[in-house]
Protein backbone atom coordinates (compact mmCIF):
# COMPACT_ATOMS: atom_id res chain seq x y z
CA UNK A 1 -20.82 -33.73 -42.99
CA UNK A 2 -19.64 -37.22 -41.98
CA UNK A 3 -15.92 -36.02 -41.70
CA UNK A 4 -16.91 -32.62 -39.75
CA UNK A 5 -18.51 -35.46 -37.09
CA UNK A 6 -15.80 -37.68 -36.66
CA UNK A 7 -13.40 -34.56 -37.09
CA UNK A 8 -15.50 -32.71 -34.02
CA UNK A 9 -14.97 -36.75 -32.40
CA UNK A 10 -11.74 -36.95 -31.99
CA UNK A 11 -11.36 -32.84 -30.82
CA UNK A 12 -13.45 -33.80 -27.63
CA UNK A 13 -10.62 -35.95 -25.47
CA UNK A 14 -8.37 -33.01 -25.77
CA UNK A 15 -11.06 -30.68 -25.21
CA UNK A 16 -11.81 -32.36 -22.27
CA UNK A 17 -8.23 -32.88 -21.77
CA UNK A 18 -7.69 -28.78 -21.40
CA UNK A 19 -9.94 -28.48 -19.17
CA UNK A 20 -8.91 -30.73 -16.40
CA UNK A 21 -5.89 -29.20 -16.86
CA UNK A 22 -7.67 -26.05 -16.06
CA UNK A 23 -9.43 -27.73 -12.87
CA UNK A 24 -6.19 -29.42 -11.67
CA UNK A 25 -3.79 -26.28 -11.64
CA UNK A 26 -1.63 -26.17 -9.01
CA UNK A 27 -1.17 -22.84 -7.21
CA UNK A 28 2.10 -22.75 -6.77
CA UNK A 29 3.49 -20.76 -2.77
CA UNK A 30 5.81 -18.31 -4.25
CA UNK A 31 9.19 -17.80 -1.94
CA UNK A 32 9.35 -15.19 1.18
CA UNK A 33 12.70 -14.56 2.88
CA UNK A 34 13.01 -12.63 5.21
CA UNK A 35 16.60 -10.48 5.24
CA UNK A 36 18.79 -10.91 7.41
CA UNK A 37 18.83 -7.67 8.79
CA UNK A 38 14.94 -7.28 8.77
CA UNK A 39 12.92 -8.18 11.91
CA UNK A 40 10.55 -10.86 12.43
CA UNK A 41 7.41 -10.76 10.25
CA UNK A 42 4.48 -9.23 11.84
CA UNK A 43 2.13 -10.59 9.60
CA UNK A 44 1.00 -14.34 9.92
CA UNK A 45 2.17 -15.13 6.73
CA UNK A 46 1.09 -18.97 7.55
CA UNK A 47 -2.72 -17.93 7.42
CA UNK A 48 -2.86 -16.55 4.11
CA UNK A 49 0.32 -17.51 2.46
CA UNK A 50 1.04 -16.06 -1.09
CA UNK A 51 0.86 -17.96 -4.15
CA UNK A 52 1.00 -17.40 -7.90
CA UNK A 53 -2.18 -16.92 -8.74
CA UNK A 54 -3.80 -15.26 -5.42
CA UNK A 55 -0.40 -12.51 -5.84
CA UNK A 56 -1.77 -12.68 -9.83
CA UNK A 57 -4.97 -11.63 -8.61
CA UNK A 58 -3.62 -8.97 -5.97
CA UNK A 59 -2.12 -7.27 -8.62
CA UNK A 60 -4.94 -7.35 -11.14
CA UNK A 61 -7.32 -6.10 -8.21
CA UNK A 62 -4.55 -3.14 -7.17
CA UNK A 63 -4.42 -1.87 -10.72
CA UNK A 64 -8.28 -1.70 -11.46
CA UNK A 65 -10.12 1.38 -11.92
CA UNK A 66 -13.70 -0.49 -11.75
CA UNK A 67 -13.04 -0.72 -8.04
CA UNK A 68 -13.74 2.68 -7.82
CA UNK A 69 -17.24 4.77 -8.17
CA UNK A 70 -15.33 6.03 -11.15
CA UNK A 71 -13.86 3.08 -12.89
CA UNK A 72 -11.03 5.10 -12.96
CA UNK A 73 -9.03 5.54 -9.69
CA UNK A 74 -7.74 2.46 -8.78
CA UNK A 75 -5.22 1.86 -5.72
CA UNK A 76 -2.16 2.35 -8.06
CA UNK A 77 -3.75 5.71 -9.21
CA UNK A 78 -2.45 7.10 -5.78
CA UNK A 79 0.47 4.11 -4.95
CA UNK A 80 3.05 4.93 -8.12
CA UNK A 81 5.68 2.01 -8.02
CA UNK A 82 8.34 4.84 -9.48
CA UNK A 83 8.32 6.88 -6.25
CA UNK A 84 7.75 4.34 -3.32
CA UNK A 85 4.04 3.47 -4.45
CA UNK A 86 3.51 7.19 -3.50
CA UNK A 87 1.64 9.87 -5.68
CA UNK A 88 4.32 11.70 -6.13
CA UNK A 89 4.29 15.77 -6.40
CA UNK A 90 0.51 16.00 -4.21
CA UNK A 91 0.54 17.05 -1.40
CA UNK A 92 -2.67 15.09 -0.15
CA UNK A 93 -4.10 12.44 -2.09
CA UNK A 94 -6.57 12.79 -4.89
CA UNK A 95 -9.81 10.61 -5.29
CA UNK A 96 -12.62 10.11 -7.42
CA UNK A 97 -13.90 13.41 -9.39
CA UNK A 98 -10.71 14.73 -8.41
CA UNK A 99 -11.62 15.04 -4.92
CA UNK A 100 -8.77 16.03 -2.49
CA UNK A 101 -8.33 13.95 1.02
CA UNK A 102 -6.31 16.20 4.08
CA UNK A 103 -3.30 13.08 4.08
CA UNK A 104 -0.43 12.62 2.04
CA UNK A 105 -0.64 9.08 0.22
CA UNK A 106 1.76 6.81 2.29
CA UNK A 107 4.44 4.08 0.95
CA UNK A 108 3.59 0.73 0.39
CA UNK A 109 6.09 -1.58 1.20
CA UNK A 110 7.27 -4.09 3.77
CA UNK A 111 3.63 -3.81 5.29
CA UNK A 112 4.00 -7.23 6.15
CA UNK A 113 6.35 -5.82 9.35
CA UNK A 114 3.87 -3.78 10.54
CA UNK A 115 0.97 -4.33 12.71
CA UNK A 116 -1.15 -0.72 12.32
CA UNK A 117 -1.87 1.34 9.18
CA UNK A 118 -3.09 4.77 7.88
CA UNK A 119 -1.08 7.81 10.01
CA UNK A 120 -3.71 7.28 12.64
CA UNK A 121 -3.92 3.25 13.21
CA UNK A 122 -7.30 2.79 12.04
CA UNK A 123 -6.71 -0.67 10.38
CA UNK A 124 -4.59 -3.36 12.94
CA UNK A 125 -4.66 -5.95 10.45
CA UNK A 126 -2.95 -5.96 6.74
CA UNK A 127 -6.38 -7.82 5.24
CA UNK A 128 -8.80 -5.06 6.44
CA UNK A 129 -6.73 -2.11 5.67
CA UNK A 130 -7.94 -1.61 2.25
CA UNK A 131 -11.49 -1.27 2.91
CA UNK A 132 -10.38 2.16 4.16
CA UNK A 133 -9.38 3.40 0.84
CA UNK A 134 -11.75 1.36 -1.30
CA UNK A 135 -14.91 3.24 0.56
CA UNK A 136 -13.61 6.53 1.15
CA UNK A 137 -15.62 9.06 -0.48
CA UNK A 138 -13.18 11.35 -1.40
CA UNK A 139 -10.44 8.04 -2.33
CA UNK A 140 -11.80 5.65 -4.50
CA UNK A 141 -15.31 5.44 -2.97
CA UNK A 142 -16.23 1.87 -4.13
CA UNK A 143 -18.87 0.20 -3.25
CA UNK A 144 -18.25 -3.58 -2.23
CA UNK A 145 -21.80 -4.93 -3.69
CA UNK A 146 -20.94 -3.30 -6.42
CA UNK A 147 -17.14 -4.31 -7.14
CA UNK A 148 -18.38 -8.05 -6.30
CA UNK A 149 -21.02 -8.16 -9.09
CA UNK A 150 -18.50 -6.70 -11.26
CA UNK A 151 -16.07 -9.54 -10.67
CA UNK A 152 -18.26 -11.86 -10.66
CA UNK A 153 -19.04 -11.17 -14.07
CA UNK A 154 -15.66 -10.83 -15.52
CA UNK A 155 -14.29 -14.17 -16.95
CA UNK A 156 -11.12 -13.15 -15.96
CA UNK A 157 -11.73 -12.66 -12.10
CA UNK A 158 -13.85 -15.59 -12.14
CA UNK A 159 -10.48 -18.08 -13.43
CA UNK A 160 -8.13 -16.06 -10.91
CA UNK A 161 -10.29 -16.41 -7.68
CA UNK A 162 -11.00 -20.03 -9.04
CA UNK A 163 -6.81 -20.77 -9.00
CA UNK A 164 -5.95 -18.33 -6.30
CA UNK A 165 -8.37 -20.06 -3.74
CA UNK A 166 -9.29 -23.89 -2.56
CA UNK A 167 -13.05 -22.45 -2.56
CA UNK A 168 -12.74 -20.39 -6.12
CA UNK A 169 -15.39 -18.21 -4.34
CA UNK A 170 -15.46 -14.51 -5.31
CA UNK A 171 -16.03 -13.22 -2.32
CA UNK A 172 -14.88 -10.15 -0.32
CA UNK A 173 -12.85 -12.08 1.95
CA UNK A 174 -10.88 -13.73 -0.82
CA UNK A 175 -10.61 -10.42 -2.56
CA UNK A 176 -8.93 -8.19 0.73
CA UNK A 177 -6.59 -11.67 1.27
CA UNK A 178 -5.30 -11.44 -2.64
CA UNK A 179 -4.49 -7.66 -2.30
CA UNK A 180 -2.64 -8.72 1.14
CA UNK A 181 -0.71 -11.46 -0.76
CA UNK A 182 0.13 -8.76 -3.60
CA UNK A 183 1.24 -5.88 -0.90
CA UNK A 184 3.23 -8.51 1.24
CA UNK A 185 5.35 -9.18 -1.37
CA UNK A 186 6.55 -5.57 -2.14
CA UNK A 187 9.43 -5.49 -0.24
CA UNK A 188 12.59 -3.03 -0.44
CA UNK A 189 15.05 -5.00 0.74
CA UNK A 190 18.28 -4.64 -1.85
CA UNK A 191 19.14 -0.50 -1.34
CA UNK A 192 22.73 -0.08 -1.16
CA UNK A 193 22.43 0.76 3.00
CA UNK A 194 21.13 -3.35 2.81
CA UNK A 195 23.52 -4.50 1.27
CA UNK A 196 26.49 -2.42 3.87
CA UNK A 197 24.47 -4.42 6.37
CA UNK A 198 24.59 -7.76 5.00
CA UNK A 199 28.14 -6.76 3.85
CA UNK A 200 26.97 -7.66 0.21
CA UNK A 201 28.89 -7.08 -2.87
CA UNK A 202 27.78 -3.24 -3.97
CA UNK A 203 27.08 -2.17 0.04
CA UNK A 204 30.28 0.36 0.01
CA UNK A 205 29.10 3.44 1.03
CA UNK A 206 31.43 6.88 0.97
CA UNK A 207 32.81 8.86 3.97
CA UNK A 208 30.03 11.32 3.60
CA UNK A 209 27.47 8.74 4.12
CA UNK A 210 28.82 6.72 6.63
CA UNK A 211 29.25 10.30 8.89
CA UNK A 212 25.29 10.09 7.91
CA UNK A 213 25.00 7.11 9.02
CA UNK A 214 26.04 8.02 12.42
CA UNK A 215 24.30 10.93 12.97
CA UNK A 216 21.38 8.95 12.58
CA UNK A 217 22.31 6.32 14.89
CA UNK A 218 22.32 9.88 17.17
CA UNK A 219 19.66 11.99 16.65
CA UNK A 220 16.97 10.21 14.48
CA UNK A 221 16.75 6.30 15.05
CA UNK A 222 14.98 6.93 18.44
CA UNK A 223 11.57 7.05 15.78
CA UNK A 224 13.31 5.88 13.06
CA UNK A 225 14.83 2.57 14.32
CA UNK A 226 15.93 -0.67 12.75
CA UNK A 227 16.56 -1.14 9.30
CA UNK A 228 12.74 -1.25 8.36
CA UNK A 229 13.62 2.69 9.28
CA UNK A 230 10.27 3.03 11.85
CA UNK A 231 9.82 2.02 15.34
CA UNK A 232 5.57 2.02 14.56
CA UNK A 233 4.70 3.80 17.23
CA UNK A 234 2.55 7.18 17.05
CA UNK A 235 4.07 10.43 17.38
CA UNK A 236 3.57 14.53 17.50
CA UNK A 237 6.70 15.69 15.83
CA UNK A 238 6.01 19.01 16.64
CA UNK A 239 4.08 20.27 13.33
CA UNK A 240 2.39 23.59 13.55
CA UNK A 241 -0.94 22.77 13.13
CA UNK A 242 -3.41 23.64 9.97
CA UNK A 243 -6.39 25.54 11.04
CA UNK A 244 -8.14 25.02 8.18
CA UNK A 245 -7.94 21.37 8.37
CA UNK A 246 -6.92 20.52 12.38
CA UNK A 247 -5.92 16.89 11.29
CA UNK A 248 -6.35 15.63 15.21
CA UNK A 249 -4.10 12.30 14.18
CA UNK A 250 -4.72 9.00 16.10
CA UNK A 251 -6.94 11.02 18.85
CA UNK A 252 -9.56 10.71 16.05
CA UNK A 253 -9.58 7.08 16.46
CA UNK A 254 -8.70 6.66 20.30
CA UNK A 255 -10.19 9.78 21.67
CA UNK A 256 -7.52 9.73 24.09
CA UNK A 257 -6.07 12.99 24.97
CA UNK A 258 -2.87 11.75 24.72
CA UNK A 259 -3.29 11.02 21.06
CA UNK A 260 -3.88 14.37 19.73
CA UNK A 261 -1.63 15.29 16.77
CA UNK A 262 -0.04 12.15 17.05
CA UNK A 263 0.65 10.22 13.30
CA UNK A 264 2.78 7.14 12.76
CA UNK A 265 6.34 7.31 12.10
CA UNK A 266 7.19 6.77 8.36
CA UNK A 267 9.45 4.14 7.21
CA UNK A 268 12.24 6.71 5.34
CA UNK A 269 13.00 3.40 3.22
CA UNK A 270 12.89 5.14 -0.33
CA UNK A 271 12.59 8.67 0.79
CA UNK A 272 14.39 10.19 -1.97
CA UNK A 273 11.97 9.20 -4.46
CA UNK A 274 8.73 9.45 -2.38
CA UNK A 275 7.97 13.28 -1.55
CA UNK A 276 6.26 15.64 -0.20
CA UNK A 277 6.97 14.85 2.99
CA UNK A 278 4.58 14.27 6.46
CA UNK A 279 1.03 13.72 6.78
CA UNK A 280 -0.23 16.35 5.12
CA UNK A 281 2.84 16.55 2.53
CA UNK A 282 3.71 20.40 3.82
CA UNK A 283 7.40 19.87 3.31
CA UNK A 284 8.98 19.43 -0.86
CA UNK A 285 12.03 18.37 0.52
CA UNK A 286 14.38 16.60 2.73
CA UNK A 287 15.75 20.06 3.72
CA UNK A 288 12.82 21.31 4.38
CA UNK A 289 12.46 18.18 6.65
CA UNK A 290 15.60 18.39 8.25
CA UNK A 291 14.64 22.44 8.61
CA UNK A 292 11.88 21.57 10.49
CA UNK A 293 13.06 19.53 13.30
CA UNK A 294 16.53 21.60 13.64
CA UNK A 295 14.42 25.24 14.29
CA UNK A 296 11.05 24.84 13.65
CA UNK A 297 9.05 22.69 16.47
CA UNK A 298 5.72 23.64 17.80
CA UNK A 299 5.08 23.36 21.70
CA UNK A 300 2.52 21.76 22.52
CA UNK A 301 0.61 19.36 25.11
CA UNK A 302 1.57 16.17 23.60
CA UNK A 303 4.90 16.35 21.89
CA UNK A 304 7.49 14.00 21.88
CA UNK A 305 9.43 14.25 24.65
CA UNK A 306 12.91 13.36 22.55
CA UNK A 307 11.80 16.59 20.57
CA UNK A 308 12.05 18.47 24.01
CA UNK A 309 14.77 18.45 26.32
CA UNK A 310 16.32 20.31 28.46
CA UNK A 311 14.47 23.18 27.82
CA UNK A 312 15.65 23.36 24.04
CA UNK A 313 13.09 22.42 21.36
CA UNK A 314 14.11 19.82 18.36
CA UNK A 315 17.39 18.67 17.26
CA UNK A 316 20.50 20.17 16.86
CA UNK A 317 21.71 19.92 13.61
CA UNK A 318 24.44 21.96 11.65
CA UNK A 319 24.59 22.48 8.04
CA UNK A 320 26.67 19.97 7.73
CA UNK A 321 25.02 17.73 9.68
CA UNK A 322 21.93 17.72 7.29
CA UNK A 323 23.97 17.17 4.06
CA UNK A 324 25.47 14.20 6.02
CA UNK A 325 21.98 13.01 6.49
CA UNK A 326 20.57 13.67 2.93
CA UNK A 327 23.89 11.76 1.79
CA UNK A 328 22.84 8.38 4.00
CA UNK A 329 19.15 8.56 3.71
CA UNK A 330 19.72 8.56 -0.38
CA UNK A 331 21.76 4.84 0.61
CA UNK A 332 17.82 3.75 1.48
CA UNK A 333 16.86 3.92 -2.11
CA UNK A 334 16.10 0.29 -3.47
CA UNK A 335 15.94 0.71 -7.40
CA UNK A 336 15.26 -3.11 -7.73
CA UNK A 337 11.67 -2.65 -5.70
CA UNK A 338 11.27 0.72 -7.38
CA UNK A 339 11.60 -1.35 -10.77
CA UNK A 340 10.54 -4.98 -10.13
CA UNK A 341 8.36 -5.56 -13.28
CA UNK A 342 6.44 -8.25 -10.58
CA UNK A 343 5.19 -4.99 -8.90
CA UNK A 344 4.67 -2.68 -12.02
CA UNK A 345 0.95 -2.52 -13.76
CA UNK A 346 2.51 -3.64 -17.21
């Protein structure tokens, strides 16, 4: 008995020992660059800047079903890192119970660049935007008394929000700024078009594409413009529109008539991998896409003007010129982001 004692004795210094460690870990700021052919940041990266642990816990809280009324459907349910952090091959998004939303699930990446999210605008700030999805009923319909009791008592939250933040409060605050500091760091910055423009080793693109290329410069980077591939401005591209559904676009949030049937423009960053394609996902394919804007534009009070001019509707576009197309927007796939095991669940 006298040996367990002075055994259990000398164990308690480096008991302590671990955990002061534990109390003195240093969150480390990981690195963000910004490419040289990206714009400025939009995002005040100064005010909630990302570190090891907070990214850590982004990524734990992205990938976690208990968010959700479900346990279940967490944000990667819908965001699949394979095709863009789309849900590939559904139309619309699908929720808890299986429920069905009217919008296609949109990319996630370089959100940091952007100052307005959802196809409407309804979130202006990167920190807020994902109480839209987390209380949706037909998305992941969490509850956020709920999702903070459940952290609260998981050992593991409580040692991430403890190292991720000066306060180690788990709080909803903290929370939405760890998912921002997980989602600012998924960038697509290394596709083959990135590397042309930084005239990187591996940035040779073929005839074919490079014809592409220009033909974009032409007749698509009016909406689609610099190399984040969107201008983030709010749009009616001319879709007919569903009766059954009569998605109004931003108008539902502005009320302006000006807004009706107006969605953001996409980034087309990754848009090989990351169909269907629009707000409502009507089109399988880039031809289909490329269809649509060459012959098949609705009228109507609020369409882009660049869609009609001169009393012609859409964009003129030859066989030819859509293979050209397909062939450069294929240069915007980044299979390091589509890969990077920092983004991936496992």
């Amino acid at each position: 008995m006298l040996k367990i004692k002075y055994f259990l004795w000398l164990m308690l210094p480096l008991l302590w020992s671990c955990s002061d460690q534990d109390d003195e870990y240093v969150n480390i700021t990981l690195e963000f660059t910004v490419p040289s052919n990206f714009p400025a940041l939009a995002y005040n990266i100064t005010q909630n800047p990302p570190t090891e642990k907070g990214f850590e816990l982004g990524k734990k809280l992205f990938y976690d079903g208990r968010l959700a009324s479900d346990g279940i459907v967490s944000c990667g349910f819908c965001h699949i890192q394979a095709n863009a952090f789309t849900h590939h091959g559904h139309t619309v998004s699908h929720g808890v119970d299986n429920a069905q939303g009217t919008r296609n699930t949109p990319s996630i990446q370089n959100l940091a660049y952007q100052t307005t999210f959802m196809y409407d605008g309804a979130a202006d700030h990167l920190d807020l935007q994902p109480i839209i999805p987390l209380t949706n009923i037909v998305e992941m319909n969490g509850n956020l008394n709920n999702i903070l009791k459940m952290m609260k008592a998981d050992k593991d939250y409580q040692k991430l929000f403890g190292q991720a933040f000066d306060d180690g409060a788990i709080t909803t605050e903290n929370m939405l700024k760890a998912l921002s500091q997980f989602m600012v760091m998924v960038t697509s910055s290394n596709s083959r078009f990135d590397k042309y423009r930084r005239n990187e080793s591996g940035g040779t693109l073929t005839s074919e594409e490079l014809a592409g290329y220009d033909l974009f410069k032409s007749k698509c980077a009016s909406c689609h413009a610099t190399d984040l591939q969107t201008d983030n401005s709010f749009r009616n591209n001319g879709l007919a529109v569903n009766p059954m559904v009569n998605d109004v676009g931003r108008y539902r949030l502005t009320e302006l008539a000006v807004d009706y049937y107006k969605f953001k423009v996409p980034s087309l960053r990754n848009v090989e991998v990351s169909g269907p394609y629009m707000h409502d996902g009507r089109f399988g394919t880039l031809e289909g896409v490329l269809d649509h804007y060459a012959s098949g534009i609705e009228n109507s009070a609020t369409l882009d003007p660049i869609l009609k001019q001169n009393g012609k509707f859409g964009i003129a576009l030859s066989e030819t010129d859509k293979k050209q197309i397909i062939a450069f927007l294929k240069t915007l796939t980044d299979n390091q982001y589509l890969t990077d095991k920092r983004f991936s669940e496992f």
